[in-house]
C-alpha atoms as a PDB file:
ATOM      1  CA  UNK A   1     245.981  24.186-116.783  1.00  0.00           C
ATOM      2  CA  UNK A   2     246.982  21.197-114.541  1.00  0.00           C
ATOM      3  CA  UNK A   3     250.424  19.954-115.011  1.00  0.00           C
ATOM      4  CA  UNK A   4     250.895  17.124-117.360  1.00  0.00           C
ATOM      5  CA  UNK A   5     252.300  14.705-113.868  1.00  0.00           C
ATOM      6  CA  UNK A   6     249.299  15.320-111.870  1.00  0.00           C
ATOM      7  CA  UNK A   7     247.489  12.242-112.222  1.00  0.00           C
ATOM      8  CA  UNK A   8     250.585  10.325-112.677  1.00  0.00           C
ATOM      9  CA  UNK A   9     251.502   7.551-109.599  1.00  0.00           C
ATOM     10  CA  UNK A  10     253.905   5.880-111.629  1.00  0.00           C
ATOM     11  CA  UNK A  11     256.759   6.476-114.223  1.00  0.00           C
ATOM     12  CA  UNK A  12     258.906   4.048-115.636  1.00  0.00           C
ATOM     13  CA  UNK A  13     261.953   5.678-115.949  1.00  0.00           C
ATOM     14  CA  UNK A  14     263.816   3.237-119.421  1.00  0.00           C
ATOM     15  CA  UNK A  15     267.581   3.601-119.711  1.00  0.00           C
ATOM     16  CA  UNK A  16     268.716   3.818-122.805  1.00  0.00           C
ATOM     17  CA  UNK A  17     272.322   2.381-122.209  1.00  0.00           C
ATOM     18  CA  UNK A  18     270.507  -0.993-121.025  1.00  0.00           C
ATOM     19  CA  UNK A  19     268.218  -3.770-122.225  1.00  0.00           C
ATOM     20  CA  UNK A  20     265.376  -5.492-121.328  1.00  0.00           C
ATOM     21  CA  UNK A  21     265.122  -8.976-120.587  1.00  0.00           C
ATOM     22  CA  UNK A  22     264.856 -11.380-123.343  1.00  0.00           C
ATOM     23  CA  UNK A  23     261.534 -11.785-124.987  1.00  0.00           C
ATOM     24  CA  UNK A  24     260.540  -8.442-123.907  1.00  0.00           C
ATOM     25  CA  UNK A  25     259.450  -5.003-125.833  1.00  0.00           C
ATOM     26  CA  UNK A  26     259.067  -1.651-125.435  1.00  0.00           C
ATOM     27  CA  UNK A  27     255.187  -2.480-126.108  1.00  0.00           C
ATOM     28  CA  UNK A  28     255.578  -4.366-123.105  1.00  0.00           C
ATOM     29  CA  UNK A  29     256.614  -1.775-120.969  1.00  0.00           C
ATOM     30  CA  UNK A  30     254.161   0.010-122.536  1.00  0.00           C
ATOM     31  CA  UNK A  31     251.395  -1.669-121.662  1.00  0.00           C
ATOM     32  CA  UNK A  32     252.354  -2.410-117.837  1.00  0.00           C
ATOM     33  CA  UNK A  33     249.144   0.056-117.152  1.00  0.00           C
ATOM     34  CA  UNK A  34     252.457   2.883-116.275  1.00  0.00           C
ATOM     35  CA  UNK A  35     251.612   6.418-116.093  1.00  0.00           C
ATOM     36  CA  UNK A  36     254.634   7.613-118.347  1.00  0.00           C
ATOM     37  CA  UNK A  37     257.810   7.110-119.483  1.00  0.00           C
ATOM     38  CA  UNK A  38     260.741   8.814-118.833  1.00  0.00           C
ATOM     39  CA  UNK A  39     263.611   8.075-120.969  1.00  0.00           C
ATOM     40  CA  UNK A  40     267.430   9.022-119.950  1.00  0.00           C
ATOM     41  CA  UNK A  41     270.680   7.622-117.700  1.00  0.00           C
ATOM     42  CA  UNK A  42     273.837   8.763-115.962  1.00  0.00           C
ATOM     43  CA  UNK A  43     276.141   6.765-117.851  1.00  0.00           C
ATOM     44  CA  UNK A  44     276.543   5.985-121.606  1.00  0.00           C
ATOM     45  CA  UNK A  45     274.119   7.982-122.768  1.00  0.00           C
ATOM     46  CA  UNK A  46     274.193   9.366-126.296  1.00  0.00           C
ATOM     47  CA  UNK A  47     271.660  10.481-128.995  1.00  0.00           C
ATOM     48  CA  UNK A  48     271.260   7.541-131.057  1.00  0.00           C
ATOM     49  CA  UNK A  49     270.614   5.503-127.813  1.00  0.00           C
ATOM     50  CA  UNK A  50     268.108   7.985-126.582  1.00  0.00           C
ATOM     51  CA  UNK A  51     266.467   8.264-130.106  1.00  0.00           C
ATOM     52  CA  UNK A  52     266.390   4.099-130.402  1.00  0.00           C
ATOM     53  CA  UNK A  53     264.176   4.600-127.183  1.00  0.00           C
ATOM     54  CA  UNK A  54     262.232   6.984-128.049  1.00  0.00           C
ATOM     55  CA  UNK A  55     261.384   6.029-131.630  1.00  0.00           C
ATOM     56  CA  UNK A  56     260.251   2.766-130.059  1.00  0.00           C
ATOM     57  CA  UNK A  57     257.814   4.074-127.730  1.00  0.00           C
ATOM     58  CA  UNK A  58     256.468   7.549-128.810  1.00  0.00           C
ATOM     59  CA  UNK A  59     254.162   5.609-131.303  1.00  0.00           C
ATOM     60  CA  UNK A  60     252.224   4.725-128.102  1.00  0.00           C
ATOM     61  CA  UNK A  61     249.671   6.142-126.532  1.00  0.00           C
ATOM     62  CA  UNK A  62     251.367   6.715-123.308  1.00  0.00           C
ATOM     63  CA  UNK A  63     253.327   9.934-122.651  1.00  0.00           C
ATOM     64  CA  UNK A  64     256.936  10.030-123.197  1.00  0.00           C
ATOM     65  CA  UNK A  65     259.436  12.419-121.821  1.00  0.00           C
ATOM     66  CA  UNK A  66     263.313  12.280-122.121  1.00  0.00           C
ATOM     67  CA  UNK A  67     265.495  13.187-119.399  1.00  0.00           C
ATOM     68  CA  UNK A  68     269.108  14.169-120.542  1.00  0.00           C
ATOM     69  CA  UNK A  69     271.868  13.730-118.485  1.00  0.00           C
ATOM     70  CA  UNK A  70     273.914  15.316-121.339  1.00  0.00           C
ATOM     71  CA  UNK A  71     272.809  17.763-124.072  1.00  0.00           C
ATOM     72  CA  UNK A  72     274.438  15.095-126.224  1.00  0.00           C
ATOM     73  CA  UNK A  73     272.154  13.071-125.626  1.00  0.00           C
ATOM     74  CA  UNK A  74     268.829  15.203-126.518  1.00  0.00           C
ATOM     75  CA  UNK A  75     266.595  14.303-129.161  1.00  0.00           C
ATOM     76  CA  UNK A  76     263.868  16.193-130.579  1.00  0.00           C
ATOM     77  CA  UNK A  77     261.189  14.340-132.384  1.00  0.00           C
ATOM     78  CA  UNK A  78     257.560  14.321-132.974  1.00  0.00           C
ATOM     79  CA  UNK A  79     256.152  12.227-130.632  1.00  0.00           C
ATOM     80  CA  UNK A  80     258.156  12.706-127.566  1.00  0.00           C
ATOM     81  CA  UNK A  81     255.403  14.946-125.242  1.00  0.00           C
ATOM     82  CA  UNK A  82     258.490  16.795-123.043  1.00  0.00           C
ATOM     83  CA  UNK A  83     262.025  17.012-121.502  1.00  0.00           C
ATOM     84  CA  UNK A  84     262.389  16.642-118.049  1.00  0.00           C
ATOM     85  CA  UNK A  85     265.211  18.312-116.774  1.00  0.00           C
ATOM     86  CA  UNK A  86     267.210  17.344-113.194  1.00  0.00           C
ATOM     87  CA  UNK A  87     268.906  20.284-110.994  1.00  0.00           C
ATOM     88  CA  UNK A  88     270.353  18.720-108.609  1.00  0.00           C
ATOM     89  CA  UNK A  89     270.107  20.853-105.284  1.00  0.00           C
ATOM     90  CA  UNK A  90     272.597  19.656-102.936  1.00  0.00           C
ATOM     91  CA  UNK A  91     275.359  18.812-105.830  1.00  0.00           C
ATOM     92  CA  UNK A  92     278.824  19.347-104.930  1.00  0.00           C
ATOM     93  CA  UNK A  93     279.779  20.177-108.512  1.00  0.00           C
ATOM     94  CA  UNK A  94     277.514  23.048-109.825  1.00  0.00           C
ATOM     95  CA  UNK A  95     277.944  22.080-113.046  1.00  0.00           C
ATOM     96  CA  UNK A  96     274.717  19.708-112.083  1.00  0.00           C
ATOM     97  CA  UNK A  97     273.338  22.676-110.880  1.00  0.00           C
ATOM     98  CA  UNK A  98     273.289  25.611-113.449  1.00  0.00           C
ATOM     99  CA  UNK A  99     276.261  24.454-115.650  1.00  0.00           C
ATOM    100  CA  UNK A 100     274.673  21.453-117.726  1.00  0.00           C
ATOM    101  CA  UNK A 101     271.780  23.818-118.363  1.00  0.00           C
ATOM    102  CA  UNK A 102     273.540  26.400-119.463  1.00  0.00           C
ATOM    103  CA  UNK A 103     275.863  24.453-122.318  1.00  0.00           C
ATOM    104  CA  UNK A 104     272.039  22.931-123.771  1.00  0.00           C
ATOM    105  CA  UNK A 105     270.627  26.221-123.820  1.00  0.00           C
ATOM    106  CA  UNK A 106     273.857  27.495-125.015  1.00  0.00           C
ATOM    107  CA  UNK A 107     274.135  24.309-128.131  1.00  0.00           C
ATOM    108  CA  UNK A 108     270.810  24.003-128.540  1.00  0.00           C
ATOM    109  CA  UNK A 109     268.557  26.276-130.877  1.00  0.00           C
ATOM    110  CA  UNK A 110     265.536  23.636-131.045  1.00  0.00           C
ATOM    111  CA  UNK A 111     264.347  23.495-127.246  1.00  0.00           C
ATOM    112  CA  UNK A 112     260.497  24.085-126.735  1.00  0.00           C
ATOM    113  CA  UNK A 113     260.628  25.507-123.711  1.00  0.00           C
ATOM    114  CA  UNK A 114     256.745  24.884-123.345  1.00  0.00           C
ATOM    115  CA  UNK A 115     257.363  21.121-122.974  1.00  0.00           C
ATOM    116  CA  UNK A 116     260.272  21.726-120.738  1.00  0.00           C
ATOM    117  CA  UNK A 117     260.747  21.452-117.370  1.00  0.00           C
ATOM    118  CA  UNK A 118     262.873  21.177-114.136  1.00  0.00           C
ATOM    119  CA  UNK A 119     262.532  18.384-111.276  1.00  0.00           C
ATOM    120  CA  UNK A 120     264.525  19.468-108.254  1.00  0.00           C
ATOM    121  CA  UNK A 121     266.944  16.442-107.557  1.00  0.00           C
ATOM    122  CA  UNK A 122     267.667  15.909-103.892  1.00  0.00           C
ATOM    123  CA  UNK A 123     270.154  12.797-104.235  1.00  0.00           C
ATOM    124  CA  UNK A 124     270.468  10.607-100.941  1.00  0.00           C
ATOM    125  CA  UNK A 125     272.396   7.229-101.776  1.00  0.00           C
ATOM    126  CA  UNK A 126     275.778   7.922-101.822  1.00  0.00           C
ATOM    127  CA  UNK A 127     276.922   4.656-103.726  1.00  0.00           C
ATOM    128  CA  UNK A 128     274.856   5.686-106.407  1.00  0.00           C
ATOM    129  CA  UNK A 129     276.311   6.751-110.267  1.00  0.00           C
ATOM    130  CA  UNK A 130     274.226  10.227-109.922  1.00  0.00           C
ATOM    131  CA  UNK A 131     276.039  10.455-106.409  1.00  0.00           C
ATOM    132  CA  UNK A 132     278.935   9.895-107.428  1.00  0.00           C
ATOM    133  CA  UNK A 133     278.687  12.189-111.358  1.00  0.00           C
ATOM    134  CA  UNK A 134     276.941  15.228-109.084  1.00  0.00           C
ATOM    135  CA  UNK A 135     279.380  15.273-106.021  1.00  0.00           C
ATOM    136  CA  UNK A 136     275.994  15.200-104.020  1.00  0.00           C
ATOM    137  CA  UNK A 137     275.910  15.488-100.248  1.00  0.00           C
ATOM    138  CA  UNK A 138     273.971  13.269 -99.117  1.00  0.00           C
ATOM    139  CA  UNK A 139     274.567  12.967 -95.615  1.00  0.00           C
ATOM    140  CA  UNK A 140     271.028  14.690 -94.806  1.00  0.00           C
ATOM    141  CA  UNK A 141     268.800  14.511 -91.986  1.00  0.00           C
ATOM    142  CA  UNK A 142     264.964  14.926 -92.673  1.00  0.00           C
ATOM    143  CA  UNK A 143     265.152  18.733 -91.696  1.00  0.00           C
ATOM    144  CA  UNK A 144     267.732  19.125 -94.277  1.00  0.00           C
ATOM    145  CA  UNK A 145     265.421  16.891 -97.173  1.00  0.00           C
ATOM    146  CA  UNK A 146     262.436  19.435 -95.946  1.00  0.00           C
ATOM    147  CA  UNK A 147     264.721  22.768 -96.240  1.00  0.00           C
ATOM    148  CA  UNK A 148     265.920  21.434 -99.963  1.00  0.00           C
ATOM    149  CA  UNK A 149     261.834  20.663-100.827  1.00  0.00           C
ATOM    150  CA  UNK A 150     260.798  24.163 -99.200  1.00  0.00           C
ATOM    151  CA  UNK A 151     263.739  25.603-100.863  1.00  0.00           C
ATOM    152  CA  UNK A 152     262.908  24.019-104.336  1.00  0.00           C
ATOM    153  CA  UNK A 153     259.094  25.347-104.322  1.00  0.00           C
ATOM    154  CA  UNK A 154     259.248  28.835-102.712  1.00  0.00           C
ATOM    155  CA  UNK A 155     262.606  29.934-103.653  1.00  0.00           C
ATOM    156  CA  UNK A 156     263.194  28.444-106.860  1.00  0.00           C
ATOM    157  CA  UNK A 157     259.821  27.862-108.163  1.00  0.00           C
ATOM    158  CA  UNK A 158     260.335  24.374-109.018  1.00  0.00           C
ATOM    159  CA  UNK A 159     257.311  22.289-109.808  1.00  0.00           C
ATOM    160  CA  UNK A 160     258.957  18.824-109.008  1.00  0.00           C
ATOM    161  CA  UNK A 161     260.663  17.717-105.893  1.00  0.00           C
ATOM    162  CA  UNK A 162     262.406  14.482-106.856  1.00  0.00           C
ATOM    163  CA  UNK A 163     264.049  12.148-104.153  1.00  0.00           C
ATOM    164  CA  UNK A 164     266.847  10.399-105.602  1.00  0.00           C
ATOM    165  CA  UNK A 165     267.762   7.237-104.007  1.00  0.00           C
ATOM    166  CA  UNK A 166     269.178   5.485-107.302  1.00  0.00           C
ATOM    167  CA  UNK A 167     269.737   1.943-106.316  1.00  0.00           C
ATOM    168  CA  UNK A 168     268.587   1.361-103.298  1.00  0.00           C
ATOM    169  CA  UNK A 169     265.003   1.708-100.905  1.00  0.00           C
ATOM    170  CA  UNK A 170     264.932   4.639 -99.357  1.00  0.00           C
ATOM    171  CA  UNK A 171     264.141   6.023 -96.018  1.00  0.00           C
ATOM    172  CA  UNK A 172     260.085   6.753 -96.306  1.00  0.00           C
ATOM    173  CA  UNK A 173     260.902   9.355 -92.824  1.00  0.00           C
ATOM    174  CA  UNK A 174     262.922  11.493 -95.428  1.00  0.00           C
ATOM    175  CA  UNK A 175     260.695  11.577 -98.166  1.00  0.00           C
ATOM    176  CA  UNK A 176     257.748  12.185 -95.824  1.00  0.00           C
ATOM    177  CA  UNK A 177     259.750  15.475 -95.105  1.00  0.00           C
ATOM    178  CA  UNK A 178     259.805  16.607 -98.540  1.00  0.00           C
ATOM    179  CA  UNK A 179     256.145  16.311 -98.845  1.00  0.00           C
ATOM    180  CA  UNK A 180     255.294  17.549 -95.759  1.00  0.00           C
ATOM    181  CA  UNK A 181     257.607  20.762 -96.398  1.00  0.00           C
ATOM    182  CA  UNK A 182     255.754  21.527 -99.770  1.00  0.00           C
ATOM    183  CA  UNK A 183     252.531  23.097-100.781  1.00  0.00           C
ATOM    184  CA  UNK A 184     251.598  22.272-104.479  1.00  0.00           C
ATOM    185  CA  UNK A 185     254.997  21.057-106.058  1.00  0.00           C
ATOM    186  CA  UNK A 186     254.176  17.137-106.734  1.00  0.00           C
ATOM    187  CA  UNK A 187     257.419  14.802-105.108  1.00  0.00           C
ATOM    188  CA  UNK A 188     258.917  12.003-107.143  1.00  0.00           C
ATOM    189  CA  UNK A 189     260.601   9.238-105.595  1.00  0.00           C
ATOM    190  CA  UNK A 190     262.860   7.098-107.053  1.00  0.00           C
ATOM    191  CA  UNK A 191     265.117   4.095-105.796  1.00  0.00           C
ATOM    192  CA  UNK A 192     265.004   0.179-104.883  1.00  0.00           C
ATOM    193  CA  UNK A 193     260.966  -0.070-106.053  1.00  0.00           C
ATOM    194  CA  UNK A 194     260.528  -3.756-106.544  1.00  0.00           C
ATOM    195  CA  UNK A 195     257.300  -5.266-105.633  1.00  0.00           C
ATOM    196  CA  UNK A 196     254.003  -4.534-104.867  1.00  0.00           C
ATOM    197  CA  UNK A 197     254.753  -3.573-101.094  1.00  0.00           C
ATOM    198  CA  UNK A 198     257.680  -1.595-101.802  1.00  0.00           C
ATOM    199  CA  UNK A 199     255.301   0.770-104.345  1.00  0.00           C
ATOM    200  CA  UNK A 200     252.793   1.149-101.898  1.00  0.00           C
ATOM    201  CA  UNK A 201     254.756   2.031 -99.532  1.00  0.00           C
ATOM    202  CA  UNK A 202     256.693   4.589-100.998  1.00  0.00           C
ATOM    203  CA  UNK A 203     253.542   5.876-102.958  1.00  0.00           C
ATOM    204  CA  UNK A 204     251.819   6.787 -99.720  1.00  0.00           C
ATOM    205  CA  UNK A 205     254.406   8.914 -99.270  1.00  0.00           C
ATOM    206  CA  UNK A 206     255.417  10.324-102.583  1.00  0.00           C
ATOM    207  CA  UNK A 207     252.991  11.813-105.288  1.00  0.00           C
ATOM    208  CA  UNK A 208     254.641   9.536-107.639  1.00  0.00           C
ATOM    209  CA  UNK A 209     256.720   6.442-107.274  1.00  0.00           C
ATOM    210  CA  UNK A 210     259.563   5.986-110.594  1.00  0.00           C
ATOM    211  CA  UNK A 211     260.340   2.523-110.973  1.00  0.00           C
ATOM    212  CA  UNK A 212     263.880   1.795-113.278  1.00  0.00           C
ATOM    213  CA  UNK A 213     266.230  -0.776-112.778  1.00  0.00           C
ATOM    214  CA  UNK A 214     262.699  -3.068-112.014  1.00  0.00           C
ATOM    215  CA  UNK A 215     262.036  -2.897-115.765  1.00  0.00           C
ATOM    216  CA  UNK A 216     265.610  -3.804-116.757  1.00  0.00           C
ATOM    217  CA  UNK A 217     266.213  -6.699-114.272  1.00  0.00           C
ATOM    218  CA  UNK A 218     262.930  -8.175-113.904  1.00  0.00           C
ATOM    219  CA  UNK A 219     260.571  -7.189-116.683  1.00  0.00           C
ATOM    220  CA  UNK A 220     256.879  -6.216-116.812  1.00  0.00           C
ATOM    221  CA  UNK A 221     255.585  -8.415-114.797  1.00  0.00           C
ATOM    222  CA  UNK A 222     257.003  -7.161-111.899  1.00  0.00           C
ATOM    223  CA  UNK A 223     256.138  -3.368-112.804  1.00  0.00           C
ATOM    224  CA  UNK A 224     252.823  -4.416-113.379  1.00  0.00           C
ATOM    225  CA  UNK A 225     253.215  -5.298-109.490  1.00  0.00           C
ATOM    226  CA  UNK A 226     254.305  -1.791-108.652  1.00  0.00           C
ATOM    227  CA  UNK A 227     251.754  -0.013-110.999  1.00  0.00           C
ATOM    228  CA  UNK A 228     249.224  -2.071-108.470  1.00  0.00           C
ATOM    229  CA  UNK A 229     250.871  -0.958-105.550  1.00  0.00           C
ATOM    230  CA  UNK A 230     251.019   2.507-106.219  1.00  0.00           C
ATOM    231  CA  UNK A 231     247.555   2.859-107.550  1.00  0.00           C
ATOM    232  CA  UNK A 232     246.573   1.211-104.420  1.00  0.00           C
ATOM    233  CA  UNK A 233     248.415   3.996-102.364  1.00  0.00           C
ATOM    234  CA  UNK A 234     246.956   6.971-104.080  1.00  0.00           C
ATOM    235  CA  UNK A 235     243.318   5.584-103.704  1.00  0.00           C
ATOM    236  CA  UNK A 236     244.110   4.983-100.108  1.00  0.00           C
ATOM    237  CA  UNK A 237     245.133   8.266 -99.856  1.00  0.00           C
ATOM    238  CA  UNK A 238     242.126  10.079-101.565  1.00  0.00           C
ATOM    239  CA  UNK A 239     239.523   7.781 -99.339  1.00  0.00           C
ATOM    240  CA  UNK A 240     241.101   9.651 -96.610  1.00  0.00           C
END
């Protein structure tokens, strides 16, 4: 059985602790043509905000996955297709590590573990809140990216290698390394996506692009731009 993100080039990742721009609706984002949704935050996040969220766009036909920062902020409703769940690989503070995992598995007797799963974070703007929360080295050359990617897949198993730039547009030579250092784990990116060139560009490198501030700053018409640009990319790709 394939994985439920391998035909997925984009994700619009919805933060619960912020609004859209005025005249806008979940429906919206919705229908921006997106692959999924993910649905979670560093900061602020509690249940009722995640469960606002996801009450407004599990009725949908779009999947929708939640990504806790907290296990506060977990919900658990029909609806919502999974949990995506960060580990945070080069985290100075294991707590991002093992240690939030543990307390949700610990507090939490409801998880379906068959509609859970791990991305393996690799967090590279160090101005960024997840930077800053996780303790996260991120001084990292693309040798070091690749070794946390080939570490993440034949180590650790890890289905998802996601590169973290949270903020700000990344450097496409480091995320190249992460692809190029795994086999069959798919590679997120995330970070500064905010046009149609910046989509493609990243989403020739990157399995799939995640755009998030974009939807909260701008609105759907400019992810609509960046669900061009990264379709674009992946067809490129394939024609190849």
């Amino acid at each position: 059985m394939s994985a439920p993100w391998s035909g997925w080039d984009h994700i619009v990742k919805i933060d619960p602790d912020k609004t859209l721009p005025e005249g806008e609706t979940f429906e919206d984002v919705c229908a921006t043509g997106t692959d999924a949704l993910e649905i979670g935050g560093t900061t602020g996040m509690t249940e009722a905000k995640m469960a606002r969220v996801v009450e407004a766009t599990a009725a949908h036909d779009i999947p929708v996955y939640i990504e806790p920062s907290n296990v506060a902020s977990v919900v658990h409703r029909t609806g919502l297709d999974g949990y995506l769940i960060p580990v945070v690989l080069n985290a100075g503070d294991v707590f991002w590590t093992t240690g939030a995992h543990k307390e949700w598995a610990r507090l939490d007797d409801a998880i379906n573990w068959d509609r859970t799963f791990t991305e393996a974070y690799v967090v590279l703007n160090p101005a960024s809140s997840v930077a800053e929360y996780t303790d996260a080295d991120c001084d990292l050359g693309a040798d070091e990216v690749a070794a946390y990617a080939e570490v993440a897949e034949r180590m650790f198993g890890q289905k998802i290698v996601y590169v973290e730039y949270s903020g700000t547009f990344g450097d496409g030579d480091l995320v190249r390394a992460a692809a190029d250092a795994v086999d069959e784990a798919a590679v997120f990116y995330g970070g500064g996506i905010a046009d149609y060139e910046s989509a493609y560009e990243m989403g020739k490198r990157a399995d799939t692009i995640v755009v998030g501030d974009l939807v909260h700053e701008e609105g759907v018409d400019a992810v609509r731009e960046t669900v061009e640009g990264a379709a674009d990319a992946t067809a490129e790709t394939v024609e190849r």
